[in-house]
Each structure stands twice: as C-alpha cells, then as structure tokens.
PDB file of N, CA and C in Angstrom:
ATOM      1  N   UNK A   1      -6.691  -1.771   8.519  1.00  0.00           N
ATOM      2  CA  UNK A   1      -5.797  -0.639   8.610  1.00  0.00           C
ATOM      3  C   UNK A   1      -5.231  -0.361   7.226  1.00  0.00           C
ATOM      4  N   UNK A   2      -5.052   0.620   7.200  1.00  0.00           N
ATOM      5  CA  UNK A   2      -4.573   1.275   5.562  1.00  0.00           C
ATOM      6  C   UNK A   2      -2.783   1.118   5.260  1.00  0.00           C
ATOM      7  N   UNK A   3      -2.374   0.655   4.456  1.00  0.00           N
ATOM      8  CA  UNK A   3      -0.896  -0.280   3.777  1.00  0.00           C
ATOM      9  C   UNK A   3      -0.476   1.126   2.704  1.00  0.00           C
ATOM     10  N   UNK A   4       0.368   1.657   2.815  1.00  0.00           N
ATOM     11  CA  UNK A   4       1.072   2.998   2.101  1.00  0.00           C
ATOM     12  C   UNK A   4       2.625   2.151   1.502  1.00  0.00           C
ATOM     13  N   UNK A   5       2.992   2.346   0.667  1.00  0.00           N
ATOM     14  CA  UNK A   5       4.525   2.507   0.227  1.00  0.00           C
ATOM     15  C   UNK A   5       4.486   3.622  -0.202  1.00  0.00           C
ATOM     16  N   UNK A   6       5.250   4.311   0.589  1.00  0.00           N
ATOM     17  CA  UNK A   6       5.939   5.818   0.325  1.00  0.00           C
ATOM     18  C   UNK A   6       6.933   5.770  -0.361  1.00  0.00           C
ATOM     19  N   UNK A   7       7.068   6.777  -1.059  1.00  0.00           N
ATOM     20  CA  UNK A   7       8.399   6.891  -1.635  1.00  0.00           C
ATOM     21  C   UNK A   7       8.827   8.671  -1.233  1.00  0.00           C
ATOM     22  N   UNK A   8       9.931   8.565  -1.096  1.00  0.00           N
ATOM     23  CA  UNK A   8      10.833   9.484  -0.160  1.00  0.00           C
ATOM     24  C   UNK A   8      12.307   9.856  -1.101  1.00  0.00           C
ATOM     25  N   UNK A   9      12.269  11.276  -1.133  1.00  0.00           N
ATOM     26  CA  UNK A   9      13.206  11.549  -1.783  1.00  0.00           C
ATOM     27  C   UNK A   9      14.239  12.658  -0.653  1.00  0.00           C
ATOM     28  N   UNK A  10      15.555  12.813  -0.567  1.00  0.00           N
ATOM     29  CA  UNK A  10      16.120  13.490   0.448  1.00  0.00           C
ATOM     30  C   UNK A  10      16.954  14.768  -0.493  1.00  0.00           C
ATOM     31  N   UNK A  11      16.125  15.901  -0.579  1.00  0.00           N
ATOM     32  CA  UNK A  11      17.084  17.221  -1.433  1.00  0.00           C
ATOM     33  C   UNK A  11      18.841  17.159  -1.125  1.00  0.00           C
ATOM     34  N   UNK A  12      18.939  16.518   0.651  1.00  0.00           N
ATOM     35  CA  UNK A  12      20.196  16.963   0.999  1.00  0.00           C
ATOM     36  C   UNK A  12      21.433  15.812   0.884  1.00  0.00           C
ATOM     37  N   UNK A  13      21.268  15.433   0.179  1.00  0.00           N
ATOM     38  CA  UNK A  13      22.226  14.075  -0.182  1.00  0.00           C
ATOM     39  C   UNK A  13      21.692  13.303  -1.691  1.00  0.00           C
ATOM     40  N   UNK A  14      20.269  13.592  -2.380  1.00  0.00           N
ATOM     41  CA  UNK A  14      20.043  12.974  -3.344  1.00  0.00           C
ATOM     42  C   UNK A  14      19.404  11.586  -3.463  1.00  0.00           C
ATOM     43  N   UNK A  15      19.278  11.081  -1.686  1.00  0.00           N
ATOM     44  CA  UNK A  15      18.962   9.803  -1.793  1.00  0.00           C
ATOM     45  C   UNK A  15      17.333   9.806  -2.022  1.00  0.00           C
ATOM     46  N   UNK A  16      17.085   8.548  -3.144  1.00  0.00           N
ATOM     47  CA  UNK A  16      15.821   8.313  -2.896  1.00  0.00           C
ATOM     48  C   UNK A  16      15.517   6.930  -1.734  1.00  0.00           C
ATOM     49  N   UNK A  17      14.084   6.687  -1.676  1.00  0.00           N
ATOM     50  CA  UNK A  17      14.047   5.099  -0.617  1.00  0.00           C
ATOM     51  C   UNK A  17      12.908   4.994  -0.642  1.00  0.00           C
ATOM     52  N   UNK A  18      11.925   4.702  -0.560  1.00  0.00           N
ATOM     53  CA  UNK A  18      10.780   3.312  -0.203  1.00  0.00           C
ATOM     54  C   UNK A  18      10.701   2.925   1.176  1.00  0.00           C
ATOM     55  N   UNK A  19       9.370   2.837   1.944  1.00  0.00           N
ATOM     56  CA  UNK A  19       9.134   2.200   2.596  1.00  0.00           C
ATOM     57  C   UNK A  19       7.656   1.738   2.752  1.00  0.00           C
ATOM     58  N   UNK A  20       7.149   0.805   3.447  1.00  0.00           N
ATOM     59  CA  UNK A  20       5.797   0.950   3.942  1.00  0.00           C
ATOM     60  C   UNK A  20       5.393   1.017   5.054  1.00  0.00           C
ATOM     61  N   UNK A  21       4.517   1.991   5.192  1.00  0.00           N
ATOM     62  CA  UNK A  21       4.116   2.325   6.641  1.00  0.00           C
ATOM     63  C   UNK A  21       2.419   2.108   6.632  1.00  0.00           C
ATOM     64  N   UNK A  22       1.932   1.871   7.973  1.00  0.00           N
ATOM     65  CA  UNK A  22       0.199   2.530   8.127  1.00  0.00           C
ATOM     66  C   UNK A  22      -0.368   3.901   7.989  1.00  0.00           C
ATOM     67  N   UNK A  23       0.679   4.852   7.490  1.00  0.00           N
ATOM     68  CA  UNK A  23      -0.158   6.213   6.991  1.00  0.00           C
ATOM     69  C   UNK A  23       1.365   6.796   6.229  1.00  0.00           C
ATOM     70  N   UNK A  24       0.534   7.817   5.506  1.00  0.00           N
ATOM     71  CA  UNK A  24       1.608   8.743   4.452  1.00  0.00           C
ATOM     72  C   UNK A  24       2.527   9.035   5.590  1.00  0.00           C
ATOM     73  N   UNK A  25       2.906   8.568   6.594  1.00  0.00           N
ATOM     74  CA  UNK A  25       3.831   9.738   7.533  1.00  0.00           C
ATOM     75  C   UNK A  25       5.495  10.053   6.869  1.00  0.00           C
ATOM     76  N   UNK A  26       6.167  11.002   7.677  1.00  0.00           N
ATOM     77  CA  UNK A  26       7.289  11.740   7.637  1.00  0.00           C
ATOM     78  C   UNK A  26       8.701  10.600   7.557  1.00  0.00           C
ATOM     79  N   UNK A  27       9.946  10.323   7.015  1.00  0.00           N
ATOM     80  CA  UNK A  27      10.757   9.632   7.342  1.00  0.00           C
ATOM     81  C   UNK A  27      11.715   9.878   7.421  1.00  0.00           C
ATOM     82  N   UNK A  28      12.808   9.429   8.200  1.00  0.00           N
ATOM     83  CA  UNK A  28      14.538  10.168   8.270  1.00  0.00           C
ATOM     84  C   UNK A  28      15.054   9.503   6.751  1.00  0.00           C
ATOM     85  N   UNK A  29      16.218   9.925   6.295  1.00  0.00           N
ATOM     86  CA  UNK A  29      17.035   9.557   5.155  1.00  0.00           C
ATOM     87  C   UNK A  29      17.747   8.532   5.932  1.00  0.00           C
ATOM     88  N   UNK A  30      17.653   7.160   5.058  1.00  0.00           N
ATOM     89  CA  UNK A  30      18.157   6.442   5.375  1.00  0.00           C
ATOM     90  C   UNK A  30      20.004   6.410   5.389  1.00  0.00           C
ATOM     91  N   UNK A  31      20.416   7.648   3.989  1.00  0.00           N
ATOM     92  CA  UNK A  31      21.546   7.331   3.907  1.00  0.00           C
ATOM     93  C   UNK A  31      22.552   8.569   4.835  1.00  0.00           C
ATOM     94  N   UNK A  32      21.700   9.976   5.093  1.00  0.00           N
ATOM     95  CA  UNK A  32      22.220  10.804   5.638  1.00  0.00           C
ATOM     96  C   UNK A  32      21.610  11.516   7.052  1.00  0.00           C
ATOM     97  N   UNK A  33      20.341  10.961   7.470  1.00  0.00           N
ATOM     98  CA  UNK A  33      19.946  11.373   8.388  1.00  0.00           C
ATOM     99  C   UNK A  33      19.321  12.211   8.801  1.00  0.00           C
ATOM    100  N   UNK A  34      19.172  13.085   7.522  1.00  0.00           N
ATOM    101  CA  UNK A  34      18.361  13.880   7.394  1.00  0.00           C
ATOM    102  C   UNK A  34      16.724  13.821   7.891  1.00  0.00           C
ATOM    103  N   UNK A  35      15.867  14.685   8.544  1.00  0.00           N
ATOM    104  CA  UNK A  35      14.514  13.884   9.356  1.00  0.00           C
ATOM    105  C   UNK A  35      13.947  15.044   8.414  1.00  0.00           C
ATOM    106  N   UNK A  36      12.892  13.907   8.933  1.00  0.00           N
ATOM    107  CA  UNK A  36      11.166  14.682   8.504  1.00  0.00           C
ATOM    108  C   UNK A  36      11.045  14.956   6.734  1.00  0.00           C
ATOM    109  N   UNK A  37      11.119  14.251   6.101  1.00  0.00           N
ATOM    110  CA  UNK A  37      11.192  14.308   4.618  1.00  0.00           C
ATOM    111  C   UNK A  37       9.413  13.748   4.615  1.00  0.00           C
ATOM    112  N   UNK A  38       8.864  14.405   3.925  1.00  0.00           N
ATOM    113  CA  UNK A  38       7.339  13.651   3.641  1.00  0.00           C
ATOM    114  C   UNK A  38       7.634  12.825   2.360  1.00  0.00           C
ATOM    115  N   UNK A  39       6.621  12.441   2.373  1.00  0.00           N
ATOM    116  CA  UNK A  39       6.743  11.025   1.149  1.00  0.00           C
ATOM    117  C   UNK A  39       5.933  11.782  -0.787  1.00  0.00           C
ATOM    118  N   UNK A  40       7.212  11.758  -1.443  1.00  0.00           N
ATOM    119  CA  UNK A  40       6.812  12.375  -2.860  1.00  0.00           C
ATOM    120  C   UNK A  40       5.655  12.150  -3.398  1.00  0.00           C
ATOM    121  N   UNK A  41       5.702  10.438  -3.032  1.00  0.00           N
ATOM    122  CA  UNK A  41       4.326   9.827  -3.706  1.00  0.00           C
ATOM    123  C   UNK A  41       4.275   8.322  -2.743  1.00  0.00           C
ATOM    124  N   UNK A  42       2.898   8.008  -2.298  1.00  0.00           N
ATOM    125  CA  UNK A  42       2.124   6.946  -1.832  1.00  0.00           C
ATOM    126  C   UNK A  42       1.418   5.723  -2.365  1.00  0.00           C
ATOM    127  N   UNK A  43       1.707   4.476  -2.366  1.00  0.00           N
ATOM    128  CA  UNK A  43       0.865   4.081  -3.328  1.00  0.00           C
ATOM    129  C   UNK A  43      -0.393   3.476  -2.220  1.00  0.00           C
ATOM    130  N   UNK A  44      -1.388   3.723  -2.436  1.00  0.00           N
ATOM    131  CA  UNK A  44      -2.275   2.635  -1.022  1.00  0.00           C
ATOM    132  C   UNK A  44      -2.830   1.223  -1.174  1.00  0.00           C
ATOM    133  N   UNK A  45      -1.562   0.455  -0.338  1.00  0.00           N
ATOM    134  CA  UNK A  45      -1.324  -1.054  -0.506  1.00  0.00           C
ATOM    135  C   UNK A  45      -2.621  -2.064   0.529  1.00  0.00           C
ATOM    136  N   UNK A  46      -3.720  -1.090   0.730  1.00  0.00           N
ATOM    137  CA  UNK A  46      -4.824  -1.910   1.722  1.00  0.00           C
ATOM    138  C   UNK A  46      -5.861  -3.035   0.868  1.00  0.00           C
ATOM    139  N   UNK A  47      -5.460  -2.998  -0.252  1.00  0.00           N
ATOM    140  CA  UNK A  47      -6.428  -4.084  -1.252  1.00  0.00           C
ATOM    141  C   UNK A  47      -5.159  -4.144  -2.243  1.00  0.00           C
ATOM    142  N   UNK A  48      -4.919  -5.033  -2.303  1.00  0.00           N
ATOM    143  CA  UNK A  48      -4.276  -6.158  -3.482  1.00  0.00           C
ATOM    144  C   UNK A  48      -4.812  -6.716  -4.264  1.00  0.00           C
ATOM    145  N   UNK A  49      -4.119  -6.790  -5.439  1.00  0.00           N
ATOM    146  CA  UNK A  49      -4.752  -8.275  -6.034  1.00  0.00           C
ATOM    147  C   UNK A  49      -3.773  -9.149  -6.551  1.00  0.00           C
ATOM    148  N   UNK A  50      -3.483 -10.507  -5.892  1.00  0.00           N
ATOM    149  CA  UNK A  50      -2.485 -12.073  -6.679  1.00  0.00           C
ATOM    150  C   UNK A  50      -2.941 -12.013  -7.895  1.00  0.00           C
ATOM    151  N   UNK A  51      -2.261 -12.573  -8.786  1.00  0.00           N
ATOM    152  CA  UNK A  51      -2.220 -14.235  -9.534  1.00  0.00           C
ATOM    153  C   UNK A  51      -1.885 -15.107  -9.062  1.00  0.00           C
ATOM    154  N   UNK A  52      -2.995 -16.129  -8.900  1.00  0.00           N
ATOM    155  CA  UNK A  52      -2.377 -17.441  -8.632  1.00  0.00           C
ATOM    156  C   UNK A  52      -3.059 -18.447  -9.552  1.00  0.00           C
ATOM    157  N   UNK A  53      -1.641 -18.726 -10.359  1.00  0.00           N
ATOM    158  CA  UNK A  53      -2.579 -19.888 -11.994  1.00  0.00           C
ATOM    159  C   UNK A  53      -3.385 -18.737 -12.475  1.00  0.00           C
ATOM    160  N   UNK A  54      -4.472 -19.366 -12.813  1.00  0.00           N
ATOM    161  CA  UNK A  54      -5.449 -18.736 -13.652  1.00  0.00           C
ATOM    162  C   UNK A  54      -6.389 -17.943 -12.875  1.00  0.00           C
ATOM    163  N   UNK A  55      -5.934 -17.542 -11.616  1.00  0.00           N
ATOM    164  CA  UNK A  55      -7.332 -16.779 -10.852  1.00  0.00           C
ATOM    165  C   UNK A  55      -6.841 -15.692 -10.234  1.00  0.00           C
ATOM    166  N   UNK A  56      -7.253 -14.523  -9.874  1.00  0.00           N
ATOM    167  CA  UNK A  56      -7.056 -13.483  -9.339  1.00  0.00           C
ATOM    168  C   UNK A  56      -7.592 -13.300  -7.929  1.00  0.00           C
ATOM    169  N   UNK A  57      -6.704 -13.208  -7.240  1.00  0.00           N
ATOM    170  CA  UNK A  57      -6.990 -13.354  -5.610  1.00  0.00           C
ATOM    171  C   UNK A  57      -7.113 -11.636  -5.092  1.00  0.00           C
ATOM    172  N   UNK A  58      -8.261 -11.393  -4.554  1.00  0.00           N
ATOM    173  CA  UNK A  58      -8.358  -9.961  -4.259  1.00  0.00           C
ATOM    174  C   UNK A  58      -7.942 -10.027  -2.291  1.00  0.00           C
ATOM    175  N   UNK A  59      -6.637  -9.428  -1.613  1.00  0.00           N
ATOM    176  CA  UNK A  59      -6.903  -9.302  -0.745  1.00  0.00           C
ATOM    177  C   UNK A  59      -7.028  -8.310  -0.010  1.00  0.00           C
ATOM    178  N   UNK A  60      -7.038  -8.333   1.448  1.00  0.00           N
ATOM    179  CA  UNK A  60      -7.416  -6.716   1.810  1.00  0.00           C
ATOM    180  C   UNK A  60      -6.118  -7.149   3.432  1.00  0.00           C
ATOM    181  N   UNK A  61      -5.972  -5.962   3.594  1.00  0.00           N
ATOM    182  CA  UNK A  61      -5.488  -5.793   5.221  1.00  0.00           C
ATOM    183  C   UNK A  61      -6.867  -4.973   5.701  1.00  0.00           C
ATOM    184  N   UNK A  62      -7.041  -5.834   7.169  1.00  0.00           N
ATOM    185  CA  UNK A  62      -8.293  -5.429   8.024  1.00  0.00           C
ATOM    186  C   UNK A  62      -7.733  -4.074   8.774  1.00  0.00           C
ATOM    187  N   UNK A  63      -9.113  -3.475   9.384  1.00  0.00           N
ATOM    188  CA  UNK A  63      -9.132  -2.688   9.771  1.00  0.00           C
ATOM    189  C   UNK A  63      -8.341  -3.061  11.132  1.00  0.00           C
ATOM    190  N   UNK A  64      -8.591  -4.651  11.413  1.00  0.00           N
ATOM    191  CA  UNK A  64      -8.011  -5.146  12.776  1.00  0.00           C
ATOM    192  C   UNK A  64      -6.197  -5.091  12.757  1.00  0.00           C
ATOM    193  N   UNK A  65      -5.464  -4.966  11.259  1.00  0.00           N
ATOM    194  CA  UNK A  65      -4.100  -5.319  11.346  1.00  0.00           C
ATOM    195  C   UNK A  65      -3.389  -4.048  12.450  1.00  0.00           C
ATOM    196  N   UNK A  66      -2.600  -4.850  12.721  1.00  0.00           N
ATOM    197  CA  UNK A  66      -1.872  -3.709  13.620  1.00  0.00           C
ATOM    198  C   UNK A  66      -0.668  -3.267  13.139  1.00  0.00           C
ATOM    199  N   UNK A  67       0.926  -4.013  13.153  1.00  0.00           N
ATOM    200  CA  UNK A  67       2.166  -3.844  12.607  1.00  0.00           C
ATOM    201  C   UNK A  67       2.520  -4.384  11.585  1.00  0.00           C
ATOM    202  N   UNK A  68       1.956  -5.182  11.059  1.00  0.00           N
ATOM    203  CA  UNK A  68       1.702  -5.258   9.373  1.00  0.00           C
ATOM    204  C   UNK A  68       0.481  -5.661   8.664  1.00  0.00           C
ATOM    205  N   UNK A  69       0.594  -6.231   7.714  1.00  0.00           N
ATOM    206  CA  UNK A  69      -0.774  -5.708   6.333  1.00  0.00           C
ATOM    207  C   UNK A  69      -1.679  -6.686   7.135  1.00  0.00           C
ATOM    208  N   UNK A  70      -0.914  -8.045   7.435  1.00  0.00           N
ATOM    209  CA  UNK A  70      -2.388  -9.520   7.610  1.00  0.00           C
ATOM    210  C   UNK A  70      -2.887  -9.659   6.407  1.00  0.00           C
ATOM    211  N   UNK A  71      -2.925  -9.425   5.569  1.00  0.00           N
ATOM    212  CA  UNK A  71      -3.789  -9.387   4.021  1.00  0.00           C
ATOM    213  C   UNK A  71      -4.932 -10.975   4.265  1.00  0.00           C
ATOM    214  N   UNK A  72      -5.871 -10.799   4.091  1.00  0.00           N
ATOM    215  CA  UNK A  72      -6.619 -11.652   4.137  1.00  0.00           C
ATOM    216  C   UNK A  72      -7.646 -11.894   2.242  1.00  0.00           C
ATOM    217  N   UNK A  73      -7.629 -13.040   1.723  1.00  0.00           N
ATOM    218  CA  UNK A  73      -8.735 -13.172   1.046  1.00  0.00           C
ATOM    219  C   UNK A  73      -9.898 -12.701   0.721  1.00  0.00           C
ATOM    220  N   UNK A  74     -10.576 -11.873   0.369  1.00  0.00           N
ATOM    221  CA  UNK A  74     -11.616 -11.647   0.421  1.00  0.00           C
ATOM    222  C   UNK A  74     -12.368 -11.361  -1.290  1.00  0.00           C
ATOM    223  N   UNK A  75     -11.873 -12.235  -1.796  1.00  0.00           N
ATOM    224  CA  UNK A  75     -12.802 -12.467  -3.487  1.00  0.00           C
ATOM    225  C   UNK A  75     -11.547 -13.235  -4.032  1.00  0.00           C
ATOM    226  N   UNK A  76     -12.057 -13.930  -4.968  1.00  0.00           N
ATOM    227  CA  UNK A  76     -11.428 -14.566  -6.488  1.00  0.00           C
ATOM    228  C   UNK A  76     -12.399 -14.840  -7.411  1.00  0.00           C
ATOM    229  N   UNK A  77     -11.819 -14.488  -8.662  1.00  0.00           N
ATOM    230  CA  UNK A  77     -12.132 -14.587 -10.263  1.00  0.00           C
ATOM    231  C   UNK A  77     -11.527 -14.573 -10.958  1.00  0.00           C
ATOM    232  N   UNK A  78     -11.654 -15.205 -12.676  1.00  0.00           N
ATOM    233  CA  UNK A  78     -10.399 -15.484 -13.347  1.00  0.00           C
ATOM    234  C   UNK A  78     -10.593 -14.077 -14.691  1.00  0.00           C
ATOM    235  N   UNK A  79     -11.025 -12.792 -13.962  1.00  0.00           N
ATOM    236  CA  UNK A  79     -11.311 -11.918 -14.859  1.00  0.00           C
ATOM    237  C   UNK A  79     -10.145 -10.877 -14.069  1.00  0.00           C
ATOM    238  N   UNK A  80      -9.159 -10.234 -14.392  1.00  0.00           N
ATOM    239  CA  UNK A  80      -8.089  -9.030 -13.440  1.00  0.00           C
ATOM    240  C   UNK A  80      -8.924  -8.150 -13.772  1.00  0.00           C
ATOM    241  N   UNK A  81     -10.152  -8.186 -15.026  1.00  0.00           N
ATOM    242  CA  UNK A  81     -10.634  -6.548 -14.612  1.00  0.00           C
ATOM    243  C   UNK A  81     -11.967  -6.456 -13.323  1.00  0.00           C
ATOM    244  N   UNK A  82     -12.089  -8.179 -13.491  1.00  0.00           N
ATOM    245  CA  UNK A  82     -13.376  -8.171 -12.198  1.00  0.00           C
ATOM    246  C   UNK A  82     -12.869  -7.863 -10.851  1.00  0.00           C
ATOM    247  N   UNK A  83     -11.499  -8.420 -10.611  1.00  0.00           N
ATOM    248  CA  UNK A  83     -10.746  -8.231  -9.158  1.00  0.00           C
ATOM    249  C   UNK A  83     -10.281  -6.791  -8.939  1.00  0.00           C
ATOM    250  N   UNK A  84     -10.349  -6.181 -10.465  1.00  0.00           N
ATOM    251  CA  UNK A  84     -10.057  -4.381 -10.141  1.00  0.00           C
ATOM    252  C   UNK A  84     -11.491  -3.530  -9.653  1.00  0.00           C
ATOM    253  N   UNK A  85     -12.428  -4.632 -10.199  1.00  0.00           N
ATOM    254  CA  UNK A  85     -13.417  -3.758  -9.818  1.00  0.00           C
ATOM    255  C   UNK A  85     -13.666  -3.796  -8.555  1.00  0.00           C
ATOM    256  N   UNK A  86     -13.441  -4.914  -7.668  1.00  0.00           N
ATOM    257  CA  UNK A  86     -13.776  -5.103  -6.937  1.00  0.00           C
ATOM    258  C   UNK A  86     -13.225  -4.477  -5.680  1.00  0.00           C
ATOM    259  N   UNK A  87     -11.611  -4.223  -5.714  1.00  0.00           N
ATOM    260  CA  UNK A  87     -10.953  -3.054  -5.656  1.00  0.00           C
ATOM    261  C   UNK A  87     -11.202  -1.538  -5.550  1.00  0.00           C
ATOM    262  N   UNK A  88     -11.994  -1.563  -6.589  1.00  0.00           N
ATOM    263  CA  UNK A  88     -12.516  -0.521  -7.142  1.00  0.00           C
ATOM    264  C   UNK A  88     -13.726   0.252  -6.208  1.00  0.00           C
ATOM    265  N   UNK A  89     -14.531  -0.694  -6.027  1.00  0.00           N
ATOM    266  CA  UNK A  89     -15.625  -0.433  -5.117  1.00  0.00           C
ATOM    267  C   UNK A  89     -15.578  -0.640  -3.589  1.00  0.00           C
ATOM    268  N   UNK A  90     -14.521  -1.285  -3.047  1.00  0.00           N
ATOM    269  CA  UNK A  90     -14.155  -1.381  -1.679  1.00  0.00           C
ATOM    270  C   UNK A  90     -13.420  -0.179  -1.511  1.00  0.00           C
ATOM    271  N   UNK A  91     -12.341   0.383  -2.237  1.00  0.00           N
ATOM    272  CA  UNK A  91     -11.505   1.452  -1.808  1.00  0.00           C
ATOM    273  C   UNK A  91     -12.508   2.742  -1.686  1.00  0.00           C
ATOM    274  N   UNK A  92     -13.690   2.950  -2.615  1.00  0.00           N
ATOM    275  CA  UNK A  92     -14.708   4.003  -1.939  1.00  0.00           C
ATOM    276  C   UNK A  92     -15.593   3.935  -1.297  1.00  0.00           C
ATOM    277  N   UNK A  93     -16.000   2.648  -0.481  1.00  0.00           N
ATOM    278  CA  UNK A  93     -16.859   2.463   0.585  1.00  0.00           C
ATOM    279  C   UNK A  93     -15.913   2.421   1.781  1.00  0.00           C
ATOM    280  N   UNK A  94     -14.729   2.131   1.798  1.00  0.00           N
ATOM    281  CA  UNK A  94     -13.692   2.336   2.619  1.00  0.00           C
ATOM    282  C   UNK A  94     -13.460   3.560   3.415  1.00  0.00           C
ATOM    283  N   UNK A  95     -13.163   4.736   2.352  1.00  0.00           N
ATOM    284  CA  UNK A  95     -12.843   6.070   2.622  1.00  0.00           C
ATOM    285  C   UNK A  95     -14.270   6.741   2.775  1.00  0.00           C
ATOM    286  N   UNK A  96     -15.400   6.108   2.710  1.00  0.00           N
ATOM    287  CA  UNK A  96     -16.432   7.137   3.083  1.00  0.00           C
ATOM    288  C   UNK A  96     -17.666   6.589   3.664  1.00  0.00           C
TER     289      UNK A  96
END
C-alpha cells in the first residue's frame, strides 16, 4: 500500500501540519477545524531507505499493509546511491 506525508496548510487560521496517510487525501485543520484542505505537497513514503552502520537498508510497505506502513526489508548495500537506485526502479514498476 502506498505511505504519503502530506503537508497541509489552512488559509483560515495560518496553520500549517503534517500527517501520513495511505493516499494524498483531504484533512480538517488541526488547530481550527476548518475541513477539506488538500495536501500542498506529498512526499511518497512506500520505499525507504535506513542507515544502519555502514549499510543501507532499502524498505518497502506491501501492497498487503493495511493501517500502517509494515515496512519490510527488501535489499541492502553499503552504496546510498545503489539503495536509491533501487528505489528508483521499484517506484516505476510500482506505478505502472
């Protein structure tokens, strides 16, 4: 399942906020209540990558997660540009 941190800004009070959800969706203002604000900007949190020591841990949330990420393992190498690639090439076999 696909991992979003939204970020959410509210015109009618100024508040900004953060959250993460399973899709870009809509959110109330946390500080005024304001509903249905869409999210300014998304980052898509479904592939990660750790440091741990000297190695780069690539993980993913499955298609199986339900109410949160599950992030599971799925590569390590002690190169961050090999674990981006790898990143790299899952996020467009993913979406298509």
């Amino acid at each position: 399942m696909a991992w979003f941190r939204n970020c959410y800004h509210c015109t009618r009070c100024n508040t900004c906020w953060t959250d993460k959800w399973s899709c870009t969706c809509d959110d109330d203002c946390p500080n005024c209540g304001a509903r249905h604000w869409s999210p300014v900007e998304s980052q898509d949190l479904r592939f990660i990558v750790e440091p741990q020591g000297s190695v780069f841990i690539v993980l993913e949330s499955p298609r199986s997660a339900d109410d949160e990420p599950d992030y599971r393992a799925i590569a390590a190498t002690t190169l961050r540009a090999e674990a981006d690639a790898i990143v790299a090439k899952r996020t467009v076999t993913y979406w298509n």
